[in-house]
Protein backbone atom coordinates (compact mmCIF):
# COMPACT_ATOMS: atom_id res chain seq x y z
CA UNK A 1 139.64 -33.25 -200.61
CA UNK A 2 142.74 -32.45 -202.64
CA UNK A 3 144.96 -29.32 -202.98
CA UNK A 4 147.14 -29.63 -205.83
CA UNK A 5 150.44 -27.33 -206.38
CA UNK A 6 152.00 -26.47 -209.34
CA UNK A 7 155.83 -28.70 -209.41
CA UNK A 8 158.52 -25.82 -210.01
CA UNK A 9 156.43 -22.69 -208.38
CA UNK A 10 157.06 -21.07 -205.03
CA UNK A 11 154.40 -20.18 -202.97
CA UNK A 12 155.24 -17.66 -200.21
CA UNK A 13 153.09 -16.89 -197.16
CA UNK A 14 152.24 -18.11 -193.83
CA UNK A 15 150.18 -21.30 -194.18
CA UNK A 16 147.69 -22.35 -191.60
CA UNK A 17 146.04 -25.37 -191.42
CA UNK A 18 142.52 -24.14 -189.96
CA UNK A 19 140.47 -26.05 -187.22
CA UNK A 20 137.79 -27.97 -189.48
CA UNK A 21 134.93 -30.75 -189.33
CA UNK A 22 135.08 -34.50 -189.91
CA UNK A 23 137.71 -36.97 -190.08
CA UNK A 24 138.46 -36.90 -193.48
CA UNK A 25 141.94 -35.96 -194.83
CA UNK A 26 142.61 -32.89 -196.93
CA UNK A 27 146.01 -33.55 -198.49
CA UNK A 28 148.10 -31.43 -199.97
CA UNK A 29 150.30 -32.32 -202.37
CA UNK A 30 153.21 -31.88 -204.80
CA UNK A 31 151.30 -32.16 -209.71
CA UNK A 32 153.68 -34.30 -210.07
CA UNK A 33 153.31 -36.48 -207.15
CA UNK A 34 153.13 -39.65 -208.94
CA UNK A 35 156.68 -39.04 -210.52
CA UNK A 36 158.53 -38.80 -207.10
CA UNK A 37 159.52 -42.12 -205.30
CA UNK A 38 157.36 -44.82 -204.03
CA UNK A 39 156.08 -45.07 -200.47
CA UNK A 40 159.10 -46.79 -198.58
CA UNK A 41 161.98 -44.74 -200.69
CA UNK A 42 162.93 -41.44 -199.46
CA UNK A 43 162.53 -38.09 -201.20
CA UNK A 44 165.21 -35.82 -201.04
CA UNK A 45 167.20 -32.42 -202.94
CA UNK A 46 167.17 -34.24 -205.81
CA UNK A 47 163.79 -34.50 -206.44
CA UNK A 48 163.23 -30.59 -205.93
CA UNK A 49 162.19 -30.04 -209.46
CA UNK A 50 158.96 -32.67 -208.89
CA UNK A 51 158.12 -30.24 -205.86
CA UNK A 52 156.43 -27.31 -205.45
CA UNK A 53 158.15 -24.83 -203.34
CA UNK A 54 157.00 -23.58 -200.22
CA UNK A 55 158.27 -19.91 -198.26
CA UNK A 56 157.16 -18.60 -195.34
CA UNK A 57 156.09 -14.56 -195.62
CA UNK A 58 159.03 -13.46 -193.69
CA UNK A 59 161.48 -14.62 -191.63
CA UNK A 60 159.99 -14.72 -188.06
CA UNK A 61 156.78 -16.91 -189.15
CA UNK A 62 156.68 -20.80 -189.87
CA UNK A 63 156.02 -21.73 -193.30
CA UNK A 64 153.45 -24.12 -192.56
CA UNK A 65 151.65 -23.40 -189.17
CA UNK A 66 148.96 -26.35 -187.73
CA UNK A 67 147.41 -25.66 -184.37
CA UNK A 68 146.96 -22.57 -181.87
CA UNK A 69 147.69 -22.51 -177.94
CA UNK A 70 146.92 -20.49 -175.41
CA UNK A 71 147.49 -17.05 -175.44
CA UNK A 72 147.22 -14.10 -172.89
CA UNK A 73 145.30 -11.49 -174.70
CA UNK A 74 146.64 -7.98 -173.74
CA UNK A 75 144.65 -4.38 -174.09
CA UNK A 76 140.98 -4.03 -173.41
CA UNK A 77 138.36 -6.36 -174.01
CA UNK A 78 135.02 -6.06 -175.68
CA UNK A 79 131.28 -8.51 -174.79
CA UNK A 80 128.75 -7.71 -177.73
CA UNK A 81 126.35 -10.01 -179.24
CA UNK A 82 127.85 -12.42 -177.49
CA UNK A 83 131.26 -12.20 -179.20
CA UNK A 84 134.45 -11.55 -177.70
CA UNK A 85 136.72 -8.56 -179.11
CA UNK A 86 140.18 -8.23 -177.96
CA UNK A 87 142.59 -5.31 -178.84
CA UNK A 88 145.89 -4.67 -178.29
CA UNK A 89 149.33 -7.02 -178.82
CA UNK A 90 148.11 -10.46 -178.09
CA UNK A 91 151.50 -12.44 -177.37
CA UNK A 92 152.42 -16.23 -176.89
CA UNK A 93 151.99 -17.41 -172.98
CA UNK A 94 154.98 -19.47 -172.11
CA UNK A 95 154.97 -19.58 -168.20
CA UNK A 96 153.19 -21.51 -165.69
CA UNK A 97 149.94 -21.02 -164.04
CA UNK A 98 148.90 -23.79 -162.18
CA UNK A 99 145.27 -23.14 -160.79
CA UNK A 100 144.06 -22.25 -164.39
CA UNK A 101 145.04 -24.01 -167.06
CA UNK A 102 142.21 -25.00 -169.31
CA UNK A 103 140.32 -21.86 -168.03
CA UNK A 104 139.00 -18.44 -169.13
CA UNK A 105 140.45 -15.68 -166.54
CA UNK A 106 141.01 -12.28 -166.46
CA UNK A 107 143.77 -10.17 -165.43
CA UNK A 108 141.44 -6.92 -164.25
CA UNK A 109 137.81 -6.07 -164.39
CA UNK A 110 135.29 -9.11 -164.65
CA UNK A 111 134.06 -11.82 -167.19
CA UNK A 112 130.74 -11.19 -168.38
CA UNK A 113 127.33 -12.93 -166.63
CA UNK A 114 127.02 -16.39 -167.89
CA UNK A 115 131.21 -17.25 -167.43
CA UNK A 116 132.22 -18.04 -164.17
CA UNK A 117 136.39 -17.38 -162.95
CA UNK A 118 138.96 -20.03 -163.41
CA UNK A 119 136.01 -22.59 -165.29
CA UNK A 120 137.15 -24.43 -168.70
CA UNK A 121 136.14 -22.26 -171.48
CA UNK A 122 137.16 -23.05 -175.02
CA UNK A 123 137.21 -20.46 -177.87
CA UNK A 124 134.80 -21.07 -180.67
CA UNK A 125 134.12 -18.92 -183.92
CA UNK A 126 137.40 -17.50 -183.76
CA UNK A 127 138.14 -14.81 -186.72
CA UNK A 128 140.62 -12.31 -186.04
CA UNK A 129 140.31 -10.50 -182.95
CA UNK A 130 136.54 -11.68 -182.20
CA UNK A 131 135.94 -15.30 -181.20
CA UNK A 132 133.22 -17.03 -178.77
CA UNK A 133 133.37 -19.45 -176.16
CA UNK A 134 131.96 -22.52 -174.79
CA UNK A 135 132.19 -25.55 -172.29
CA UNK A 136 133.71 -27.82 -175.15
CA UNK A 137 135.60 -27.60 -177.94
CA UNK A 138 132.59 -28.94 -179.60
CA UNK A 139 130.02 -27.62 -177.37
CA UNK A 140 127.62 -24.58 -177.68
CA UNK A 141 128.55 -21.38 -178.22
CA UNK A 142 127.35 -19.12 -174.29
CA UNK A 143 125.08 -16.39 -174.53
CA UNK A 144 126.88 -13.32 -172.17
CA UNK A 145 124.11 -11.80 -170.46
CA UNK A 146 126.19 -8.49 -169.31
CA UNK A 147 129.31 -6.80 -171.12
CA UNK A 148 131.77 -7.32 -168.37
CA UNK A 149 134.79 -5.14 -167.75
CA UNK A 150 137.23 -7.41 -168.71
CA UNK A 151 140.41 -6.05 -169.32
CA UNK A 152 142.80 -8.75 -170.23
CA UNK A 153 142.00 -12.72 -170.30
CA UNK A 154 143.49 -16.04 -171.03
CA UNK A 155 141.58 -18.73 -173.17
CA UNK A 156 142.58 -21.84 -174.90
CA UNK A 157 142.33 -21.95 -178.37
CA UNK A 158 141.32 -24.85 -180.11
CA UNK A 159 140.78 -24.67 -183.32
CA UNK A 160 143.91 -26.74 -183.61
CA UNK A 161 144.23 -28.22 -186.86
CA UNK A 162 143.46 -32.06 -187.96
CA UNK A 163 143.82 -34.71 -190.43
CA UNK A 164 146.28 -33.18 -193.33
CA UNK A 165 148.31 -34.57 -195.72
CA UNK A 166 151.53 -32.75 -197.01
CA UNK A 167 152.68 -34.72 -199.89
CA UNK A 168 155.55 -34.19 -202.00
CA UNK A 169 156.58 -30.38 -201.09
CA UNK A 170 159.81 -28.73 -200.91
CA UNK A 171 159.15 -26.47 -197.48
CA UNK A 172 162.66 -23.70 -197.32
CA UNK A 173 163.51 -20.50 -195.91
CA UNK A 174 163.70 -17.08 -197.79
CA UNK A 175 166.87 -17.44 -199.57
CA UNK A 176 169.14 -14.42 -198.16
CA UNK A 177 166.47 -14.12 -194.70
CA UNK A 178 166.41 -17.44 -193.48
CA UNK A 179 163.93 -18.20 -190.97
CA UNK A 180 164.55 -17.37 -187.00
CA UNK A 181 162.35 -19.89 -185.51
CA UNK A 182 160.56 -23.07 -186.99
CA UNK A 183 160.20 -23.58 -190.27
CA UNK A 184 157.09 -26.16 -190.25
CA UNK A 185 155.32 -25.72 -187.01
CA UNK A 186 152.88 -28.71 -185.90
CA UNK A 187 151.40 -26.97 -182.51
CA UNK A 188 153.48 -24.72 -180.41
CA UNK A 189 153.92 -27.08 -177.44
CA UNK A 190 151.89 -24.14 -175.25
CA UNK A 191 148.53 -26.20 -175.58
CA UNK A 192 147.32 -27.07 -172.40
CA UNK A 193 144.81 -29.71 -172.98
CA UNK A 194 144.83 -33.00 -174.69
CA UNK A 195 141.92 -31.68 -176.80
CA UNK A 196 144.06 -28.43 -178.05
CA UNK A 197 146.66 -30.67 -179.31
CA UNK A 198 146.39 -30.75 -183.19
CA UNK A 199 146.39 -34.08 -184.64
CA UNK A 200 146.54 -36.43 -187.59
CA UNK A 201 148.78 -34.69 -190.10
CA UNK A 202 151.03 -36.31 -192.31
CA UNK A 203 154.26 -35.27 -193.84
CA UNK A 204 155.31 -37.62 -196.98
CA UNK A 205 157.77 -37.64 -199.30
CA UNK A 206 158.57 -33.81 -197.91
CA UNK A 207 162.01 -32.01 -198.30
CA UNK A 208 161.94 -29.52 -195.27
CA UNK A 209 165.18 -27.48 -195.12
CA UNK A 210 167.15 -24.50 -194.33
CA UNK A 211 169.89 -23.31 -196.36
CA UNK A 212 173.92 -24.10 -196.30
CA UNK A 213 175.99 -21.00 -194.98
CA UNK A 214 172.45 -19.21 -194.12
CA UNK A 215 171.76 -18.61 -190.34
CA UNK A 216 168.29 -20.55 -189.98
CA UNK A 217 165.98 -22.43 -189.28
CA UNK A 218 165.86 -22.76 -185.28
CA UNK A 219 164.02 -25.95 -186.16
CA UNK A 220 163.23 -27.60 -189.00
CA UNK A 221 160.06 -29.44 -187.65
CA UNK A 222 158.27 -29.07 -184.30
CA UNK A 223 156.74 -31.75 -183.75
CA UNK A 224 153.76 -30.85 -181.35
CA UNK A 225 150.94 -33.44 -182.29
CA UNK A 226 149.35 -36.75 -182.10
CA UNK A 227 148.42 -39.28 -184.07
CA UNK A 228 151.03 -37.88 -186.30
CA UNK A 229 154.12 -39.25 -189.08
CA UNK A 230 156.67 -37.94 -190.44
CA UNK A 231 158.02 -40.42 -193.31
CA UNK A 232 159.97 -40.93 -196.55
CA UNK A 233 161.23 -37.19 -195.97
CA UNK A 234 164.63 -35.37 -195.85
CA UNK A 235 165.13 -32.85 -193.21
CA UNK A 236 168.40 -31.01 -193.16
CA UNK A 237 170.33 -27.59 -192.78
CA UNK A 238 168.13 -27.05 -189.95
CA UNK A 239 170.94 -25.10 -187.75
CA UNK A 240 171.35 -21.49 -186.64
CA UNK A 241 174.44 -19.93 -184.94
CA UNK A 242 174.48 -19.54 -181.02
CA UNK A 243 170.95 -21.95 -180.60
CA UNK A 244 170.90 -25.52 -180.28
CA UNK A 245 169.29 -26.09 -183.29
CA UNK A 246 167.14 -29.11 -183.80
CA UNK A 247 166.14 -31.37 -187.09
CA UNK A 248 163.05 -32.34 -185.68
CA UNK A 249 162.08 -31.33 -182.03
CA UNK A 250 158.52 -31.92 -179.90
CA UNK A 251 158.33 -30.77 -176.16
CA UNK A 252 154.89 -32.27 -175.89
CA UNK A 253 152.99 -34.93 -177.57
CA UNK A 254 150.84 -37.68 -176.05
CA UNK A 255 150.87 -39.72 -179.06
CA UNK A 256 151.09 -41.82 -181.07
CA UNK A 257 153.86 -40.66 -183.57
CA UNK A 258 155.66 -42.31 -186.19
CA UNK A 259 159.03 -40.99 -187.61
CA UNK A 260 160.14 -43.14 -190.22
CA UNK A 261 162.67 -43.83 -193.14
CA UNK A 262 163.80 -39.90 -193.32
CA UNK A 263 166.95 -38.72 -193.68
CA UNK A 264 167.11 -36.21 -190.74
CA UNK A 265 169.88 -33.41 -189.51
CA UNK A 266 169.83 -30.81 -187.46
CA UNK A 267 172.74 -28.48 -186.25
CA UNK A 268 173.24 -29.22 -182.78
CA UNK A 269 170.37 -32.03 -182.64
CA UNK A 270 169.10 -34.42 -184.64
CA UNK A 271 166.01 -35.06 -182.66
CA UNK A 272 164.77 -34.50 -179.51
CA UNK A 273 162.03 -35.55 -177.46
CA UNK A 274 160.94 -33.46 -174.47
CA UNK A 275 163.54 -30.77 -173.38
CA UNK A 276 160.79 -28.81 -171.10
CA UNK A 277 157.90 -28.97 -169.46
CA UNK A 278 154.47 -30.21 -170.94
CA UNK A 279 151.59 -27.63 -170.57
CA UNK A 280 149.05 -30.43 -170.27
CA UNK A 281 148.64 -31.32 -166.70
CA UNK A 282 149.68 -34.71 -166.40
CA UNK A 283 151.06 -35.74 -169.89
CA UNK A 284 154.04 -37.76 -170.42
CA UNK A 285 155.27 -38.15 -173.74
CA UNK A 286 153.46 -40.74 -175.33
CA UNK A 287 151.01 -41.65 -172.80
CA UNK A 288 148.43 -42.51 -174.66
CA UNK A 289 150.12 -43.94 -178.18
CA UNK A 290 153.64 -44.55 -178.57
CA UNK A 291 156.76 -43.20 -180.45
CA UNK A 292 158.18 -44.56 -182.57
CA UNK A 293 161.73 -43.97 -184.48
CA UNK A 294 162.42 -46.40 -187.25
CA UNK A 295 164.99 -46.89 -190.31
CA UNK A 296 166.11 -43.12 -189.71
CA UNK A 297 169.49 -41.88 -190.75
CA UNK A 298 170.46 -39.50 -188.96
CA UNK A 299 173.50 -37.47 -190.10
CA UNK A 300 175.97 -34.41 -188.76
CA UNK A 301 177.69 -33.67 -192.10
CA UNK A 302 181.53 -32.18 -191.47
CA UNK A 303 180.79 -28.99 -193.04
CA UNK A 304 178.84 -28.25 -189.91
């Protein structure tokens, strides 16, 4: 499948790359694709005008978003027909919890009858606020036999994205709001299971960037994926004051990953591997593929 953008347009929002089916690329990609330069030249500023333009909605939210992690859920929780409701502020998980990763748990009350404490569950179905779970991110869906008086819980979430192509896009920051955070966002690096990771997705002939004398991106691309590339591309003005900003950056990815022929520059790194502590028990970077950096340039222009 094929999603073509208009050359010269701006699209603004926060695009996710859903959880789907198959093995079969969707790409994405740039009318006049064919115009840009051939696989094994770089694309860069001055092919803008071949490129459609992409904007994230505001400036706290990625651009381009693939993958979900896991989250603790705050406010009550709701069992009906089998599906999950959560209300309240869910918010990002980032500490350490080592008898439950990979597990279902709640923070007050009890799961439902059919789910069993600190036991693998993976969220299926998700929409919104309402998702189901089950023993596998492929498995079947569990039928709750009693509502449970859950009233906060931790999942995983894996409807992480897989197998996309982004061809030929100009990917920037609001111009006068630049972005806070990342800018392209390939997993969060919170995913605690090798299955959670998202996976196959391409960047080609992509000009991801922040904007000279504008405070932003934090990063241009993070990098949390596997069997992933990033190639052909220009990545640059990725820098924000008082942050160690970071052209491309991963803190977790088993692999394997292929970064090659871009032109790449962030403002305090170019690239960095690692930098904290994988939430998938066990995984070293690259353990199960390899990394590999080749016929980069990577650049620290004196202006910065």
């Amino acid at each position: 499948d094929e999603l073509v953008l208009n050359a010269g347009e701006t699209y603004q929002g926060s695009f996710v790359l859903p959880y789907k089916e198959g093995a079969d690329y969707i790409t994405i990609r740039s009318s006049r694709w064919a115009d840009l330069p051939p696989a094994g030249r770089r694309a860069g500023p001055e092919h803008a005008a071949l490129m459609p333009k992409l904007i994230p909605a505001n400036n706290s939210t990625a651009a381009v978003r693939v993958g979900e992690a896991e989250r603790d859920l705050g406010g009550a929780v709701n069992f009906t027909n089998d599906t999950i409701t959560m209300s309240g502020w869910p918010y990002w998980n980032y500490g350490y919890n080592e008898g439950n990763r990979n597990s279902c748990r709640v923070f007050g009350g009890a799961l439902p009858g059919g789910m069993t404490p600190n036991t693998p569950y993976y969220m299926r179905d998700k929409s919104g606020n309402t998702f189901k779970v089950a023993m596998s991110p492929s498995g079947a869906t569990i039928d709750l036999l009693d509502p449970g008086t859950a009233v906060g819980m931790r999942c995983t979430l894996v409807d992480n994205g897989h197998h996309y192509r982004l061809q030929g896009l100009e990917i920037t920051t609001i111009d006068g709001d630049p972005t806070l955070y990342n800018l392209v966002e390939m997993g969060t690096g919170t995913e605690n299971s090798y299955e959670a990771v998202p996976h196959h997705i391409e960047l080609d002939r992509v000009y991801v960037h922040g904007r000279y004398g504008q405070n932003g991106p934090r990063i241009c691309v993070f990098l949390n994926a596997s069997f992933s590339t990033i190639r052909d591309s220009y990545i640059a003005d990725c820098a924000q004051a008082g942050y160690e900003s970071k052209g491309i950056a991963l803190l977790q990815s088993p692999g394997p990953l292929d970064i090659v022929n871009n032109y790449i520059h962030g403002g305090s790194i170019n690239l960095l591997i690692g930098g904290g502590r994988p939430r998938v028990e066990g995984l070293i970077n690259g353990d199960r593929g390899r990394i590999a950096i080749t016929r980069n340039y990577f650049h620290s222009p004196m202006r910065y």
